[in-house]
Structures are given as C-alpha cells and as structure tokens.
N, C-alpha and C. Protein backbone atom coordinates (compact mmCIF):
# COMPACT_ATOMS: atom_id res chain seq x y z
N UNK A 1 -40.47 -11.73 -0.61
CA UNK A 1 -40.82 -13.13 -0.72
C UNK A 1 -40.54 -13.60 -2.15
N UNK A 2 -40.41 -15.04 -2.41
CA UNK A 2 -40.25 -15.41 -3.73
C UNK A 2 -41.00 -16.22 -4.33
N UNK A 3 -41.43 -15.94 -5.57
CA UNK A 3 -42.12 -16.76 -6.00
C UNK A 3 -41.79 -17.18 -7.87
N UNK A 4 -42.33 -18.52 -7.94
CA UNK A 4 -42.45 -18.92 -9.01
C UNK A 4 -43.96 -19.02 -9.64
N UNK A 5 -43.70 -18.08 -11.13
CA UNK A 5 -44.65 -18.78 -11.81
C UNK A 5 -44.39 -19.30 -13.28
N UNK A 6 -44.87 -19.98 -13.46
CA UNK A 6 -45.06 -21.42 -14.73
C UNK A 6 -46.26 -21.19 -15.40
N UNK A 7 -46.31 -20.79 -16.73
CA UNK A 7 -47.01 -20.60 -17.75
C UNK A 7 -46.99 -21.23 -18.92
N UNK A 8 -48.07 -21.34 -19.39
CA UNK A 8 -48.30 -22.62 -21.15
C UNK A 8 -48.31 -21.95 -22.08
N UNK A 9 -48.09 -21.33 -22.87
CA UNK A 9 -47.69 -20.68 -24.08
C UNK A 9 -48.64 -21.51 -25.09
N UNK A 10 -49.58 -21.45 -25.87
CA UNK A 10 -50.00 -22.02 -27.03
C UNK A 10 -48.84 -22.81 -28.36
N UNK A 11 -48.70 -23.59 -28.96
CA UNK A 11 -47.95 -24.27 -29.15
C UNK A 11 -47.18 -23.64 -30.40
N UNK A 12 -49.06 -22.87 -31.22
CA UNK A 12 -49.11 -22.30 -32.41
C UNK A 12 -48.66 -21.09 -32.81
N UNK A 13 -47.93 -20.28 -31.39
CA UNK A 13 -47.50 -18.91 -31.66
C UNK A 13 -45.88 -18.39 -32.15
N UNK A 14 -46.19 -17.89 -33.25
CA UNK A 14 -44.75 -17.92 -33.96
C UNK A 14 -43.80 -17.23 -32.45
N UNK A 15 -42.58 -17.30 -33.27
CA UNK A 15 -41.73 -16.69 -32.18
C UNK A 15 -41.54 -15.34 -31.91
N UNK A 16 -41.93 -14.35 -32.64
CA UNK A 16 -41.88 -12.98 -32.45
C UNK A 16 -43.36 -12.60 -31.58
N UNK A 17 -44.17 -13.51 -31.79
CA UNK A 17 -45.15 -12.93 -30.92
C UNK A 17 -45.13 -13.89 -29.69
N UNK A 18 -44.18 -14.87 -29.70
CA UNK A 18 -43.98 -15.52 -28.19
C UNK A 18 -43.17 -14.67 -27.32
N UNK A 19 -42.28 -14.19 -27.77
CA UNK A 19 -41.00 -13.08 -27.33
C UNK A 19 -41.79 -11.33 -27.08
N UNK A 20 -42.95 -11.17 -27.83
CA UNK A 20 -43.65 -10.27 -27.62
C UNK A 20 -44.69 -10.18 -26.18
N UNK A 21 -45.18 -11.65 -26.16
CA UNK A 21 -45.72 -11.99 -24.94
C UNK A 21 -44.93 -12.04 -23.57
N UNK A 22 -44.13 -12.75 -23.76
CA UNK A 22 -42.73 -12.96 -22.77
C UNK A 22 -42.77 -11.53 -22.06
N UNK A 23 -42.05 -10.74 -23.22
CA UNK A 23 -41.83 -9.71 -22.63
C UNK A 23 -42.65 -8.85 -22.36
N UNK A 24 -44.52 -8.46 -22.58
CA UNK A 24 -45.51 -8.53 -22.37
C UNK A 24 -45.32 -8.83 -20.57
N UNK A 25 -45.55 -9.84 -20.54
CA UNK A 25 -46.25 -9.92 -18.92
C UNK A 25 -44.81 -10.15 -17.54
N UNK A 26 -43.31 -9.91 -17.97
CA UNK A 26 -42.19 -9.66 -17.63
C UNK A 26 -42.85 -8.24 -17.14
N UNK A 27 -42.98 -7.51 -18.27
CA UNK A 27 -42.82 -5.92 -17.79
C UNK A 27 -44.24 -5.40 -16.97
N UNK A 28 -45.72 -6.25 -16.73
CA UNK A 28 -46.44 -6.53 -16.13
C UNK A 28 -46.14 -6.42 -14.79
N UNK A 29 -45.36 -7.53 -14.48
CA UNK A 29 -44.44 -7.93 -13.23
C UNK A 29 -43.52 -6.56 -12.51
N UNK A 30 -42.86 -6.56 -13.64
CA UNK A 30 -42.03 -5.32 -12.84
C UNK A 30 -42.51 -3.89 -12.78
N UNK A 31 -43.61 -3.96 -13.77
CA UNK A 31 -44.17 -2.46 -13.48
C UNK A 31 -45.20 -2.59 -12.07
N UNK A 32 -45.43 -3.44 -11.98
CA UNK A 32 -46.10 -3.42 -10.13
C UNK A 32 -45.62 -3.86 -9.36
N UNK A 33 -44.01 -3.63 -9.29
CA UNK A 33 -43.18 -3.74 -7.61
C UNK A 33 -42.16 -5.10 -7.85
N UNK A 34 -42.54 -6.34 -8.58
CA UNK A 34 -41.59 -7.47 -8.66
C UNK A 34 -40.26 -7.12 -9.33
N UNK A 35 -39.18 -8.12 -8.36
CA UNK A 35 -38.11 -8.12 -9.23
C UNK A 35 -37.86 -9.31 -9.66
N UNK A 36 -37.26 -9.40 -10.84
CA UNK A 36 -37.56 -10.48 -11.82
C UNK A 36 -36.06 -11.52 -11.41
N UNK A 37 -35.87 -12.21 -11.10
CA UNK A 37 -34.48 -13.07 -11.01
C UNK A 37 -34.00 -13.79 -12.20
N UNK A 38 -35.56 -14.26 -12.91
CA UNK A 38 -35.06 -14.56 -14.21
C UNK A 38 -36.42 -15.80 -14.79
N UNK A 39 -36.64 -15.61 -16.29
CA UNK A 39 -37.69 -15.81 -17.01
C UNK A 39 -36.82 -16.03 -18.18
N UNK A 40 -37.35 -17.46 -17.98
CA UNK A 40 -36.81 -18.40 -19.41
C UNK A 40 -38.08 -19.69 -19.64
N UNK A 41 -37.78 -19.86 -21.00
CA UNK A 41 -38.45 -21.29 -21.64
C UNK A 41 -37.54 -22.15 -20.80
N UNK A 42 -38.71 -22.99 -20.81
CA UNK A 42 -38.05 -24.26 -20.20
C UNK A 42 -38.31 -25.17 -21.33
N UNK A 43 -39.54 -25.85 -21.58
CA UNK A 43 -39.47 -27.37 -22.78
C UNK A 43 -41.11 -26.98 -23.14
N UNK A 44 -40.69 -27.44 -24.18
CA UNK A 44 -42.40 -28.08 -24.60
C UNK A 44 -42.90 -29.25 -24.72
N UNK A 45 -44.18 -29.83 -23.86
CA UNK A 45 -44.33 -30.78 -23.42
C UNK A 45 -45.96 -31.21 -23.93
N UNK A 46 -45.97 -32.59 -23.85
CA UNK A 46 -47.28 -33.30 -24.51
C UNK A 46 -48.20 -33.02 -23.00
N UNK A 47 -49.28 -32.29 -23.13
CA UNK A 47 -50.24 -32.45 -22.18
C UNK A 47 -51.18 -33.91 -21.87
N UNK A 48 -51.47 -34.46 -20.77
CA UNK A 48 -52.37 -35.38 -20.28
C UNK A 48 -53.46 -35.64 -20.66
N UNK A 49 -54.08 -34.02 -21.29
CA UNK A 49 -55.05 -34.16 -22.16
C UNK A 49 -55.25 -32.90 -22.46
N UNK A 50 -56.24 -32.64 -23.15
CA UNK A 50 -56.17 -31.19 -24.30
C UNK A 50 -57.05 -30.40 -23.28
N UNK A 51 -56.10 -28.80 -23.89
CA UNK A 51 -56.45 -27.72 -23.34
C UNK A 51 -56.67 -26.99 -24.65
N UNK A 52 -57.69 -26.45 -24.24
CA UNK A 52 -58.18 -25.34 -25.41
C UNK A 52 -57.95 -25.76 -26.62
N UNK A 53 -58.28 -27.15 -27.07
CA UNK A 53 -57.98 -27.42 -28.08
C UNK A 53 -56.37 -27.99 -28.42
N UNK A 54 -55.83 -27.61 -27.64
CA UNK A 54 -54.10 -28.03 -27.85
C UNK A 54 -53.64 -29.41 -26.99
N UNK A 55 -52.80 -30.66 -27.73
CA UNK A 55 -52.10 -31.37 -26.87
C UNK A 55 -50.90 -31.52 -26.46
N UNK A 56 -49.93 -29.84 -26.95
CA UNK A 56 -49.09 -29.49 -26.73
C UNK A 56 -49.04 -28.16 -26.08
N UNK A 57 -48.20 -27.85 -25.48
CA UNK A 57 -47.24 -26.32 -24.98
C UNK A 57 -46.33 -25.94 -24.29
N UNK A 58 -45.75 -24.73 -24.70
CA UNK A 58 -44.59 -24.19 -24.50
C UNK A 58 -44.33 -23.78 -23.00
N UNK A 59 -43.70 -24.49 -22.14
CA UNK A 59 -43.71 -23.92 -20.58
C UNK A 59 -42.96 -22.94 -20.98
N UNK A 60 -43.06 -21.48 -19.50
CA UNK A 60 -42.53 -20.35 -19.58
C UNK A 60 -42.10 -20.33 -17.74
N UNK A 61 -40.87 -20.28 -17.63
CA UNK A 61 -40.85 -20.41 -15.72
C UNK A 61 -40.27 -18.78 -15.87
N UNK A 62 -41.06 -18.10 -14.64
CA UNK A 62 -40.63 -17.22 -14.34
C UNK A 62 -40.11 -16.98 -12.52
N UNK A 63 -38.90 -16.66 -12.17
CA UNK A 63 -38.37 -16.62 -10.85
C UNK A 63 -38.45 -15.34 -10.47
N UNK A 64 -39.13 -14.92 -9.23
CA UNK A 64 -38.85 -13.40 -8.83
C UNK A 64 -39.40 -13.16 -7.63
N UNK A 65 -39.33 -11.96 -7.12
CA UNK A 65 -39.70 -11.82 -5.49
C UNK A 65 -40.19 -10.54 -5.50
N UNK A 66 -40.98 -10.07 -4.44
CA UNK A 66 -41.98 -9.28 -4.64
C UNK A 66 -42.16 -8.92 -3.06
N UNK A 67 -42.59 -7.82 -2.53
CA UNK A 67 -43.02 -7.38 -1.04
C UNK A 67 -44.74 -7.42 -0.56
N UNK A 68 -45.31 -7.49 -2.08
CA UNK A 68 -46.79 -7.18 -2.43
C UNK A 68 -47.23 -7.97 -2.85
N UNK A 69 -49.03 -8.05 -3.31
CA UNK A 69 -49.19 -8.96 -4.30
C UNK A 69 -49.70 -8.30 -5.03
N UNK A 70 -49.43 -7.41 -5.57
CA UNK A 70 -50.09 -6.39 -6.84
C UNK A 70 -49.59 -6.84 -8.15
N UNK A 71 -48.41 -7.20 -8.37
CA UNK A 71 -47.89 -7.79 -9.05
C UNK A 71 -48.27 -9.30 -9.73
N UNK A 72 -48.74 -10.00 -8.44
CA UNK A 72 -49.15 -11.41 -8.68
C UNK A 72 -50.67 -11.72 -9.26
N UNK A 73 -51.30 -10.68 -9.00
CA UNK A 73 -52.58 -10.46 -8.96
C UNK A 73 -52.33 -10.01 -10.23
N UNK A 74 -52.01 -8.58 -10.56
CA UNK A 74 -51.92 -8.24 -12.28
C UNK A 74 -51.84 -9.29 -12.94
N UNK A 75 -51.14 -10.25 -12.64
CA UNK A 75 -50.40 -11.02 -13.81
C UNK A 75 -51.47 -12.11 -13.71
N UNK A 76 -52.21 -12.31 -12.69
CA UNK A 76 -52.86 -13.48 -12.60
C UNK A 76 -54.80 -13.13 -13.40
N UNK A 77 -54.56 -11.98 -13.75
CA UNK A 77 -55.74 -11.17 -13.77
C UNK A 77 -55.99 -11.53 -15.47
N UNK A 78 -54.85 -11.11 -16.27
CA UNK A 78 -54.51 -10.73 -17.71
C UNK A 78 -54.42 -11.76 -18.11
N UNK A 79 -53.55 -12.80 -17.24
CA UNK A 79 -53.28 -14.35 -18.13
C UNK A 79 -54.40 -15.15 -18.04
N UNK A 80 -55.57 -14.65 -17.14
CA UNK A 80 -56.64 -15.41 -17.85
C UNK A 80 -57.38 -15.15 -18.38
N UNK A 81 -57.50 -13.86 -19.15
CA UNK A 81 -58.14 -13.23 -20.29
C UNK A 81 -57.16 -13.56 -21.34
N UNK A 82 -55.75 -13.99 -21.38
CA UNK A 82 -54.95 -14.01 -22.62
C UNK A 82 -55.23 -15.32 -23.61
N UNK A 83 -55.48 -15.43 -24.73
CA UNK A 83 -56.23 -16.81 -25.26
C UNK A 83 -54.39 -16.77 -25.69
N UNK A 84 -53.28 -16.46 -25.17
CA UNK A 84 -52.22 -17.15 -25.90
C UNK A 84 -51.67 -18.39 -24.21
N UNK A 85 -52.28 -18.00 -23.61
CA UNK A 85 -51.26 -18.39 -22.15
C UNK A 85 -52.77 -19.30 -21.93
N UNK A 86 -51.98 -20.83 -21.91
CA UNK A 86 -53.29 -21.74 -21.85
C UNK A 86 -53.42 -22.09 -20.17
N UNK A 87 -52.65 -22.31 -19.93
CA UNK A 87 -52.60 -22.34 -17.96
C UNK A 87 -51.68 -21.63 -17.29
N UNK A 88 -51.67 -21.34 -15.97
CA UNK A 88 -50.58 -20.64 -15.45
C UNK A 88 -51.03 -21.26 -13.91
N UNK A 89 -49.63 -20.90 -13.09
CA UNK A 89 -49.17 -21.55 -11.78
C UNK A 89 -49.01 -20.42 -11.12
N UNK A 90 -48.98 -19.47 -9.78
CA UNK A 90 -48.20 -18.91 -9.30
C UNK A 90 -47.79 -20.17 -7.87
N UNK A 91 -46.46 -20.30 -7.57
CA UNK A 91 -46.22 -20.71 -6.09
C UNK A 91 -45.27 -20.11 -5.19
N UNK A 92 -44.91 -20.06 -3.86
CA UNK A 92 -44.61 -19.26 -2.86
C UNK A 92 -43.62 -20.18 -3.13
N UNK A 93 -42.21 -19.62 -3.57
CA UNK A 93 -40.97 -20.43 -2.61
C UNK A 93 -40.30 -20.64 -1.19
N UNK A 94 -39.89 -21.19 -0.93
CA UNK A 94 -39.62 -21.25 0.42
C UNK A 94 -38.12 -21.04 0.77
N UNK A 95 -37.57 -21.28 -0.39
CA UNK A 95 -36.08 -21.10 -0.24
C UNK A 95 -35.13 -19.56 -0.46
C-alpha cells in the first residue's frame, strides 16, 4: 500500500541537523519494512497560527509503501516525542 507522510520541521534548525533528522526518521521507515519512493523538502510556509511557539516551517513530504503498519506506527510514535518535527500527517494513497 502507499502512503504519504508530511512533516513540519522547526524553522530554527540549522541544516546539518535538519539533514540529520531527515535521515533520522527515513531510516526509521525502512528499518521496519517501508520502501521509501522518495523524501524531499518541499517549501517553507507561514502557518495560520503558531505552533509551539513558531509561525513558520519547513514541510518534509515523504512517498513510500509498506505491507504493515509497523513502520507507520514507529514513525508516528517518535515524531511526537521529537520537539524538532512540529506536526506530522500520515495518509493512505489511493493511486
């Protein structure tokens, strides 16, 4: 099955520890069964209103497909203990 998820990156995190994170919860993913199609920045965007203090952040889209949800669950587990990842999305694609 495939799914997308969409993550907020804090606005304030230099780039070696954004690229540290990235690849952080990438290898999350694939160490419990997902295959990754592909995980890129997309834009950084003015929020509607403040999160955690921030009225900005860095979207993160990640594309991939999975047989399980061990994977979705890990990732959904950690990113809300992570004070760098201010919201996150998982959704079921259909295509």
């Amino acid at each position: 099955m495939k799914y997308e998820i969409t993550y907020i990156i804090r606005p304030d995190l230099d780039d070696a520890s954004k690229t540290a994170l990235v690849d952080r919860f990438d290898k999350i993913l694939t160490d419990n069964g997902a295959d990754l199609i592909d995980s890129k920045d997309w834009k950084k965007l003015r929020f509607a209103y403040e999160i955690g203090g921030y009225n900005e952040g860095q979207y993160h889209v990640i594309n991939l497909t999975t047989d399980n949800d061990t994977a979705l669950n890990e990732f959904d587990r950690l990113s809300k203990i992570n004070d760098d990842i201010l919201r996150h999305m998982i959704v079921k694609r259909e295509d």
